[in-house]
Every structure is written in structure tokens, then in C-alpha cells.
N, C-alpha and C. Protein backbone atom coordinates (compact mmCIF):
# COMPACT_ATOMS: atom_id res chain seq x y z
N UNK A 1 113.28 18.95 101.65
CA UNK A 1 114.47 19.61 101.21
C UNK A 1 114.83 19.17 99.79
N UNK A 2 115.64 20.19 98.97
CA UNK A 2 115.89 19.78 97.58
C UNK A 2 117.26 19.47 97.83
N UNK A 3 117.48 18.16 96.85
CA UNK A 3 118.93 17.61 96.74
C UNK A 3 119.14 18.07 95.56
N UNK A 4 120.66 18.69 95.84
CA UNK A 4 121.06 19.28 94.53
C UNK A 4 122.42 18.57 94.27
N UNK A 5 122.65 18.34 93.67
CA UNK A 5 123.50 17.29 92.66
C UNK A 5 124.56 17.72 91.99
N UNK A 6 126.43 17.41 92.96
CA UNK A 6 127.45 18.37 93.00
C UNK A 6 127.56 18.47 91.53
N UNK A 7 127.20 17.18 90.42
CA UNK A 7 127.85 17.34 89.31
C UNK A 7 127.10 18.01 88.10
N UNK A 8 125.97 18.77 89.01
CA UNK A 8 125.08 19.91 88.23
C UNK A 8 125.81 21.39 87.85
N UNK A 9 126.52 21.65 89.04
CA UNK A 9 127.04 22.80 89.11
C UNK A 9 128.35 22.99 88.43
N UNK A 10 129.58 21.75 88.28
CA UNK A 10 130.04 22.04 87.75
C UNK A 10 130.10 22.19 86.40
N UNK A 11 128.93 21.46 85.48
CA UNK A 11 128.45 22.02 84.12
C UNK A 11 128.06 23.03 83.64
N UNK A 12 127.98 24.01 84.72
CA UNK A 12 127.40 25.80 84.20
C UNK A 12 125.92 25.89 84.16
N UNK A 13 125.72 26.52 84.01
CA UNK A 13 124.01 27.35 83.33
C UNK A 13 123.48 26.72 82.17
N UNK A 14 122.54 26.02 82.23
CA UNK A 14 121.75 25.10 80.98
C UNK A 14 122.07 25.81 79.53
N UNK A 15 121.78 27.10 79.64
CA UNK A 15 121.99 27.78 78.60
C UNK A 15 123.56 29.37 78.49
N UNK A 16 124.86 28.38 78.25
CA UNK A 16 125.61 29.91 77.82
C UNK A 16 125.73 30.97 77.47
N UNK A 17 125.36 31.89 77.73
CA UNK A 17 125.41 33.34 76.86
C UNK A 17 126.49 33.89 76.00
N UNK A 18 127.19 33.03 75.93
CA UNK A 18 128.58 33.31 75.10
C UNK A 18 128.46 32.11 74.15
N UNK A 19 127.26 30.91 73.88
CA UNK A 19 127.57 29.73 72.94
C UNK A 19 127.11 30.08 71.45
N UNK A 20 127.38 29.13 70.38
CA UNK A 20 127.69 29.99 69.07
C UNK A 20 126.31 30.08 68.43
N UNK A 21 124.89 29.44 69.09
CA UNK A 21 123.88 28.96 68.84
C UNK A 21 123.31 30.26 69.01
N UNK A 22 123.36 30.78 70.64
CA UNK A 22 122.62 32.25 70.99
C UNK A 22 123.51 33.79 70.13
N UNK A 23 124.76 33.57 69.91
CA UNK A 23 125.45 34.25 69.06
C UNK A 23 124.55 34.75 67.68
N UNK A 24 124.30 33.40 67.25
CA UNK A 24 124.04 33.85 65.68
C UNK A 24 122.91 34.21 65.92
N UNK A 25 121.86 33.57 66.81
CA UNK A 25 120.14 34.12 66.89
C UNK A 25 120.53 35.48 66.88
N UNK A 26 120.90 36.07 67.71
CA UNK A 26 121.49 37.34 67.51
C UNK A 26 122.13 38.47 67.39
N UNK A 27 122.54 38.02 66.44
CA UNK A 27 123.36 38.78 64.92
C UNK A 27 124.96 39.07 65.56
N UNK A 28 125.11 38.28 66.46
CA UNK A 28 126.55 38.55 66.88
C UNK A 28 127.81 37.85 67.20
N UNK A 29 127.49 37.45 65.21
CA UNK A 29 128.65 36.24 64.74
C UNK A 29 130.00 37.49 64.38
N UNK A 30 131.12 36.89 64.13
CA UNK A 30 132.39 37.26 63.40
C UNK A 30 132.28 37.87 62.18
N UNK A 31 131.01 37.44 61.37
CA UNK A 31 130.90 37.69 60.26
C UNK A 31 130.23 38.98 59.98
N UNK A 32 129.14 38.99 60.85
CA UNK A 32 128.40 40.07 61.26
C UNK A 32 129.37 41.60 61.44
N UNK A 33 130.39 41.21 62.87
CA UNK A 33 130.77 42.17 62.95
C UNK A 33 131.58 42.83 61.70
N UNK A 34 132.82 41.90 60.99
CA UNK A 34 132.86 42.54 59.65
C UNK A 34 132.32 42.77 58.74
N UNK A 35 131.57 42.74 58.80
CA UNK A 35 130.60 43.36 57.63
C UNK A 35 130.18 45.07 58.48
N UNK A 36 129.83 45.31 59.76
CA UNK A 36 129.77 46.03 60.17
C UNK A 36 130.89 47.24 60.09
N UNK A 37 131.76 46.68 60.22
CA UNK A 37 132.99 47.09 60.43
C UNK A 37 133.21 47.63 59.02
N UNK A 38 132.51 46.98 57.76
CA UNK A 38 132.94 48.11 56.58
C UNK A 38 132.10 48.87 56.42
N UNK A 39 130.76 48.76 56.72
CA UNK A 39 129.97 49.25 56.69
C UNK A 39 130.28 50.99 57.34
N UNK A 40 130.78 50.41 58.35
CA UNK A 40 131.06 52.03 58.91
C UNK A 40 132.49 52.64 58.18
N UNK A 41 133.88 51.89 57.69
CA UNK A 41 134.32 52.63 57.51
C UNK A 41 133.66 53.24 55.65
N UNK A 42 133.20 52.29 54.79
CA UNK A 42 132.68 52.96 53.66
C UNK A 42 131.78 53.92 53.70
N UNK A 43 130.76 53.86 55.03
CA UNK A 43 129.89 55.29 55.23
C UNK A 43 131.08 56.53 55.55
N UNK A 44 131.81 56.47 56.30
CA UNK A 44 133.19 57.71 56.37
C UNK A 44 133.73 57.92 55.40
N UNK A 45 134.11 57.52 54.83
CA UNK A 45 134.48 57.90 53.28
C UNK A 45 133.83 58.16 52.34
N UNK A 46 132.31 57.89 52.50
CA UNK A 46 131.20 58.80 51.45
C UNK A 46 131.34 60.31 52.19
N UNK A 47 131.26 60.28 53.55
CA UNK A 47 131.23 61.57 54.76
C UNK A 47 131.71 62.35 53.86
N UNK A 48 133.15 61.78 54.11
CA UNK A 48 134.66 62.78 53.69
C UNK A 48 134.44 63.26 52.53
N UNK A 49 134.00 62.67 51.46
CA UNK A 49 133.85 62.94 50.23
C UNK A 49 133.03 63.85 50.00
N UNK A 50 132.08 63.79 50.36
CA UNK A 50 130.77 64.51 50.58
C UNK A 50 131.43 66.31 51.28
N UNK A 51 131.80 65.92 52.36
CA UNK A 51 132.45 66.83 52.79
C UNK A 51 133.30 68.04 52.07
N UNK A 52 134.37 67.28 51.48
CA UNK A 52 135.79 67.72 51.09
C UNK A 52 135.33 68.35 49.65
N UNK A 53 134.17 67.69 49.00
CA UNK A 53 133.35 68.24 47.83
C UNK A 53 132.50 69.34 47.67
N UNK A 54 131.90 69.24 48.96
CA UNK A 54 131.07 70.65 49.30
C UNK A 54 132.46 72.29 49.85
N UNK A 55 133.25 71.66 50.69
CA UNK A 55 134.25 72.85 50.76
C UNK A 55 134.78 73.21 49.71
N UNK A 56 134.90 72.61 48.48
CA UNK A 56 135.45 72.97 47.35
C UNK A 56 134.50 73.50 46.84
N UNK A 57 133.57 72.99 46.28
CA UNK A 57 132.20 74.21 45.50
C UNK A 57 132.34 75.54 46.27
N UNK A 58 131.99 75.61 47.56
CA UNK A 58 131.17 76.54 48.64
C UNK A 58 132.59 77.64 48.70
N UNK A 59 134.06 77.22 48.91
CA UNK A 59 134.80 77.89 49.36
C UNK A 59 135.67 78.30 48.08
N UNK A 60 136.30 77.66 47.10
CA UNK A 60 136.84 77.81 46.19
C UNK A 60 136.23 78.63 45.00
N UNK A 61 134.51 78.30 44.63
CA UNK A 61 133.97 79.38 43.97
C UNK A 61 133.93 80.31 44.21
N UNK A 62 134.73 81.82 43.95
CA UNK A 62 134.69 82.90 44.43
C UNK A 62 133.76 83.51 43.10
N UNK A 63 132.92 83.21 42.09
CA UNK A 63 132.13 84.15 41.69
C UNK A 63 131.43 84.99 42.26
N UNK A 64 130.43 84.09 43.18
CA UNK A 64 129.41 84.84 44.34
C UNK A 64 130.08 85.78 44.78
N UNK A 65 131.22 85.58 45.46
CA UNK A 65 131.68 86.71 46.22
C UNK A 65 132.70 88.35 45.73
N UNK A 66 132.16 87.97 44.16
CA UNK A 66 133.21 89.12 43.48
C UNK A 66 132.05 90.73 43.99
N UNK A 67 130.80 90.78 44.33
CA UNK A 67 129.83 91.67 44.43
C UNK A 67 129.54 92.05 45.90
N UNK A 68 130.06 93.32 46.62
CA UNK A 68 128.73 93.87 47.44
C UNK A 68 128.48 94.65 47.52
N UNK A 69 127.33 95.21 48.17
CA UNK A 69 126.75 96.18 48.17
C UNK A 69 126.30 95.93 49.37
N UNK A 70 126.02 97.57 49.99
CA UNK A 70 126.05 98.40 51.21
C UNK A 70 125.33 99.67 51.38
N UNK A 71 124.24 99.52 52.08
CA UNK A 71 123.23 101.13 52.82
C UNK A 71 124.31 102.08 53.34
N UNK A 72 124.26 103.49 53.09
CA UNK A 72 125.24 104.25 53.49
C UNK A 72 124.11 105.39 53.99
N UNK A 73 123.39 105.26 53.87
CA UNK A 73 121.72 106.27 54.57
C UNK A 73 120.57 106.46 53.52
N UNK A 74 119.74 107.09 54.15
CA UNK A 74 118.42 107.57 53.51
C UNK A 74 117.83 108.58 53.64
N UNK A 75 117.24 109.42 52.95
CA UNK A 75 116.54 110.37 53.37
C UNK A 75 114.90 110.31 53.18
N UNK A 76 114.36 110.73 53.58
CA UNK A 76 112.72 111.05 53.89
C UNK A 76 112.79 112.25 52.61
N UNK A 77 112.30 111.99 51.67
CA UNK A 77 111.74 113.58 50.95
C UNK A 77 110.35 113.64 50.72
N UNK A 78 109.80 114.08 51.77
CA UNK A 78 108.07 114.09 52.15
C UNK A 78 107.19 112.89 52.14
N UNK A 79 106.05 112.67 51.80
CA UNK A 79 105.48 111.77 51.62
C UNK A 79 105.57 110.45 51.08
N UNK A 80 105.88 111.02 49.68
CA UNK A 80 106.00 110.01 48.61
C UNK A 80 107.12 109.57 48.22
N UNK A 81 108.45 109.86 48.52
CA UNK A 81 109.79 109.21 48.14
C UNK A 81 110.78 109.09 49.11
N UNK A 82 111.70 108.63 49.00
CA UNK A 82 112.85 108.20 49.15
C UNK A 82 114.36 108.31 49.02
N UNK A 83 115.19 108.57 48.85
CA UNK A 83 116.73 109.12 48.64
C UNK A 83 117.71 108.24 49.57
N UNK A 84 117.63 107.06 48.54
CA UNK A 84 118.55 105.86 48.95
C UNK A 84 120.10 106.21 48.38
N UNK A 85 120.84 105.88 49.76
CA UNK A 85 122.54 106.35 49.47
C UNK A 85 123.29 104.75 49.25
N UNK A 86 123.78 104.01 49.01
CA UNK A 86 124.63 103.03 49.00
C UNK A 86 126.26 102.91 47.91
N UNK A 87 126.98 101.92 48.49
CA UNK A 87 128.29 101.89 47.96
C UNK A 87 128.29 100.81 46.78
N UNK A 88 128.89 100.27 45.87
CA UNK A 88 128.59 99.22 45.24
C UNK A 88 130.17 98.58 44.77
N UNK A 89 130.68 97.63 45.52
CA UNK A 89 132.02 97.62 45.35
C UNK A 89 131.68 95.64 44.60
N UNK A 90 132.36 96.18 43.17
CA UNK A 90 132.31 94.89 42.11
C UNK A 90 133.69 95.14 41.52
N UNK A 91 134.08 94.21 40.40
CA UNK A 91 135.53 93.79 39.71
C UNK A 91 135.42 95.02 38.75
N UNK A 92 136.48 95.64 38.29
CA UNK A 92 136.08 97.10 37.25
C UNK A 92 135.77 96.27 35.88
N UNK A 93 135.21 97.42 35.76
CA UNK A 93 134.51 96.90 34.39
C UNK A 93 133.55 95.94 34.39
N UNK A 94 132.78 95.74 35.51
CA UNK A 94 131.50 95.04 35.35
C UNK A 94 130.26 95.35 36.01
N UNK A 95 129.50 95.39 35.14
CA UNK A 95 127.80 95.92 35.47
C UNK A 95 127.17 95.49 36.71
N UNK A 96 126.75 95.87 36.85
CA UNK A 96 125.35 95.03 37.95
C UNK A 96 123.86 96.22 38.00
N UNK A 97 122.98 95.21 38.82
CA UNK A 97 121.76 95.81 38.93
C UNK A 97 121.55 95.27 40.66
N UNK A 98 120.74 96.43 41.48
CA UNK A 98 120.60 96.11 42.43
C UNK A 98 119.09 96.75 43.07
N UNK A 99 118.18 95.62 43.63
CA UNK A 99 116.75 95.65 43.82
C UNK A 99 116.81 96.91 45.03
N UNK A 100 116.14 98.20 44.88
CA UNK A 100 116.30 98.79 46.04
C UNK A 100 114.77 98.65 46.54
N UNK A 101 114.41 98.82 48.17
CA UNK A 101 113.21 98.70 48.15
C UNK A 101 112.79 100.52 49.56
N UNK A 102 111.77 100.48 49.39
CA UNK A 102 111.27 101.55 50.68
C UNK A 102 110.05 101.16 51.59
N UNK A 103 110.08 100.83 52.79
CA UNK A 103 109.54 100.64 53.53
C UNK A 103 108.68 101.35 54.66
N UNK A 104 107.78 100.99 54.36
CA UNK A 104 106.56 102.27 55.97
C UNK A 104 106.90 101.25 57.15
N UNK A 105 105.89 102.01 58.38
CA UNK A 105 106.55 101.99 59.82
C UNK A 105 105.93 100.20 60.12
N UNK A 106 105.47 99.64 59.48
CA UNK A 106 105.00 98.16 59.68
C UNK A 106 105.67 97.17 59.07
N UNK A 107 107.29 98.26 58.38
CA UNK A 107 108.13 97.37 57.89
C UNK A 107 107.22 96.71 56.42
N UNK A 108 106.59 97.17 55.70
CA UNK A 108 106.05 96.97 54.32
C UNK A 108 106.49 97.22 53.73
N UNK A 109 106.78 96.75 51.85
CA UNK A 109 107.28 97.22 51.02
C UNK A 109 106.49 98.43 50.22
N UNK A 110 106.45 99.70 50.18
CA UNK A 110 105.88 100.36 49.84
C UNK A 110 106.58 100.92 48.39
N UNK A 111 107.49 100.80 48.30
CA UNK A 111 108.45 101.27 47.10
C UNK A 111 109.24 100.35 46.47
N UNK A 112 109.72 100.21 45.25
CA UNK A 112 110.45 99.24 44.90
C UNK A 112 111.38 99.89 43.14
N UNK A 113 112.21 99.27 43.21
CA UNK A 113 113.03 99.88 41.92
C UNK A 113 113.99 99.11 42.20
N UNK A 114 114.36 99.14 40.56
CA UNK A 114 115.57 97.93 39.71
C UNK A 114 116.58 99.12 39.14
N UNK A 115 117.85 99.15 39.80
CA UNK A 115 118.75 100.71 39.11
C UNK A 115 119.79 99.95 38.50
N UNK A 116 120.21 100.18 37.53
CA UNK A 116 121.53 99.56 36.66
C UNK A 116 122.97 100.40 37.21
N UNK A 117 123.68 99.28 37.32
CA UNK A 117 125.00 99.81 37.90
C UNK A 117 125.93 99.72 36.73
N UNK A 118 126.74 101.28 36.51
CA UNK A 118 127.45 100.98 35.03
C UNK A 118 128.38 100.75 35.46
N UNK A 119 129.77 100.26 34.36
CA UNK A 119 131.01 99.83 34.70
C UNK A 119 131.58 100.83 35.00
N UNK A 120 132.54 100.71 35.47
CA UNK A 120 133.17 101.78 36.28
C UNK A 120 135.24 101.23 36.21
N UNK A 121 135.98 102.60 36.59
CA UNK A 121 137.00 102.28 36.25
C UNK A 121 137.71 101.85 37.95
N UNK A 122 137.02 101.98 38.87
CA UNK A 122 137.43 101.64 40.58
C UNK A 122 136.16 100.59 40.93
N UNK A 123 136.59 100.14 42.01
CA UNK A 123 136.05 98.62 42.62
C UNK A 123 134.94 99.02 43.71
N UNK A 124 135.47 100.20 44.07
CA UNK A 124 133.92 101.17 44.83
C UNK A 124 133.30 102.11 44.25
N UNK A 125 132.44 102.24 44.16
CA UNK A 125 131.59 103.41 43.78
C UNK A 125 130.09 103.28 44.36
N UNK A 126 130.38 104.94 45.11
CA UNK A 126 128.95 105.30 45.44
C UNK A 126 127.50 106.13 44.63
N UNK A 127 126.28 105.77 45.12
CA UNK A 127 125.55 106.19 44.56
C UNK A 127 124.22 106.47 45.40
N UNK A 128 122.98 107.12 44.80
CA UNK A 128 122.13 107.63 45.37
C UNK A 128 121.02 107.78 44.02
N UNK A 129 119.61 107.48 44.51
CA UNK A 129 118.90 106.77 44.06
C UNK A 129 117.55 106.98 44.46
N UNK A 130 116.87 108.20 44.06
CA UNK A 130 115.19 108.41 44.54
C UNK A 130 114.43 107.07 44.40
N UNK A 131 113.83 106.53 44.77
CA UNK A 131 112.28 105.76 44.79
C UNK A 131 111.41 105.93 45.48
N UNK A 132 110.26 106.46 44.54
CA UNK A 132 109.25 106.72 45.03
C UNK A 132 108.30 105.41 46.09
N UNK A 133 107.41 105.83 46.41
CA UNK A 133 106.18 105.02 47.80
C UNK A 133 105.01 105.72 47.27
N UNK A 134 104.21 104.52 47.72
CA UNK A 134 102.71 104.45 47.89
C UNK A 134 102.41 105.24 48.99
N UNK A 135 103.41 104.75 50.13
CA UNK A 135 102.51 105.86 51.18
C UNK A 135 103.83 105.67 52.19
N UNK A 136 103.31 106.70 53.17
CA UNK A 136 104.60 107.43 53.66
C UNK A 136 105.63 106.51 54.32
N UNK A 137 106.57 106.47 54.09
CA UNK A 137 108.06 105.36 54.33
C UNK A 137 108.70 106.08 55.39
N UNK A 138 109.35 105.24 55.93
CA UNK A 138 109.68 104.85 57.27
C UNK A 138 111.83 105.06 57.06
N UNK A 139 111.66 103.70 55.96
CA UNK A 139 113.15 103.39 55.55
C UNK A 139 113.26 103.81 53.93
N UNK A 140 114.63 103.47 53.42
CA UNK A 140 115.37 102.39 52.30
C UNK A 140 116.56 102.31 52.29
N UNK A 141 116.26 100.93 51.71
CA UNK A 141 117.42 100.28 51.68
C UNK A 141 117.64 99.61 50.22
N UNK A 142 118.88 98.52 50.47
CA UNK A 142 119.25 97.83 49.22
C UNK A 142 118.80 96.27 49.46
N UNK A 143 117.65 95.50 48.58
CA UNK A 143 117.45 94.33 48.89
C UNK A 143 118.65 93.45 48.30
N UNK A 144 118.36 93.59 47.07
CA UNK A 144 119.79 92.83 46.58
C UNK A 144 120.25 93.36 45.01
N UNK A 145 121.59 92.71 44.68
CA UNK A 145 122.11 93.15 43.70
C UNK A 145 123.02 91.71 43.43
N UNK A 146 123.25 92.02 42.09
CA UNK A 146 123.72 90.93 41.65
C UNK A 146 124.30 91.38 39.91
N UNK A 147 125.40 90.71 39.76
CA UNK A 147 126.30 91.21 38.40
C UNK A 147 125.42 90.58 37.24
N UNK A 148 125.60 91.93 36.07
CA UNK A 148 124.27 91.24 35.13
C UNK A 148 125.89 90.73 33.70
């Protein structure tokens, strides 16, 4: 039989898991944690910044959004062309150009044209716009436009 020895037990576990020796082996001094502790709040405040900086570029620049343009239909005129309809609503008095393209039944670009949009004295204005194809088209539409 093993004799066990009352004044073993009341000394604890050879080794504490709470003593300041196993603490620091790993990394989980006082010092540690503050440093942690700024660590996270100075990463939140790059966040925010980061954040609060991008909503201002992204939302406050309204250049991008002074321009759009809009498909209003198409027509088929035989083989070789196209009769693209769209609206073009910009600030009066300013130009733009907008990429139109025509497409066959595999969704290809078969047609393509650059049309100049003149200034105008209203914020809508519609228009219509032959482009010709290589071979027989399906669609057209407006790829993009943008204020020159």
C-alpha cells in the first residue's frame, strides 16, 4: 500500500496553473494583455478611418453619378444592321459619348460604334442610332457612356 502524507495535500499540485512562472512562459502576463488591449483598440480606429474615408470618396463624389443612360428598344433592319433606341439623361449643357454595341444569337459582339452626345438644353434626351454587323444580330444595346 502507498502512504500518502497528510501534509502533501495541503500544499496543492507541484505545479500551479495560475503561478507567475507558467504565466509568462505563456504570454499571459499583465503586460501582455495591455499591450493587447491597444493593439485592438488602435486596429478599430484605423477600421473606422478606413471606413468613414471610403463612405466619403464612394458616397459624397457625385461626379460618377451626374450620367445615365438607358435601352429603350431595337430594331432588326435585315441582315446587316441595327436601330438602337436609348434615353441619355446628363447635367444640360454637357456632352457625352456612349459605346453602343450589336450582338448575334451566341451573344457576340458583331457591331460596334462610338456616337457623340451633343449638349442639349433638358436633362433627358432621346435618341436612335443605326449600327451596322458583320453578321446577322440578335440584339443592341448601350455598353457604356460616359461625359467627354
Amino acid at each position: 500500500m502507498i502512504a500518502i502524507d497528510e501534509t502533501d495535500l495541503a500544499a496543492g499540485p507541484p505545479s500551479d496553473p495560475e503561478s507567475p512562472t507558467l504565466a509568462a512562459r505563456y504570454g499571459r502576463t499583465p503586460a501582455k494583455r495591455r499591450r493587447d488591449r491597444w493593439i485592438y483598440i488602435i486596429g478599430g480606429i484605423v477600421a473606422a478611418i478606413v471606413v468613414v474615408t471610403w463612405v466619403l470618396w464612394a458616397g459624397l463624389d457625385q461626379a460618377g453619378g451626374n450620367l445615365d443612360a438607358e435601352d429603350t428598344g431595337h430594331v432588326i433592319m435585315g441582315d446587316r444592321a441595327v436601330s438602337i433606341s436609348y434615353q441619355v439623361s446628363m447635367p444640360v449643357g454637357s456632352t457625352a459619348e456612349c459605346a453602343l454595341q450589336v450582338q448575334n444569337e451566341a451573344h457576340g459582339i458583331v457591331g460596334w460604334r462610338v456616337v457623340r452626345i451633343p449638349a442639349a438644353t433638358e436633362f433627358t434626351t432621346s435618341h436612335t442610332t443605326t449600327v451596322r454587323s458583320s453578321e446577322q444580330a440578335v440584339t443592341g444595346l448601350i455598353y457604356r457612356c460616359w461625359l467627354t
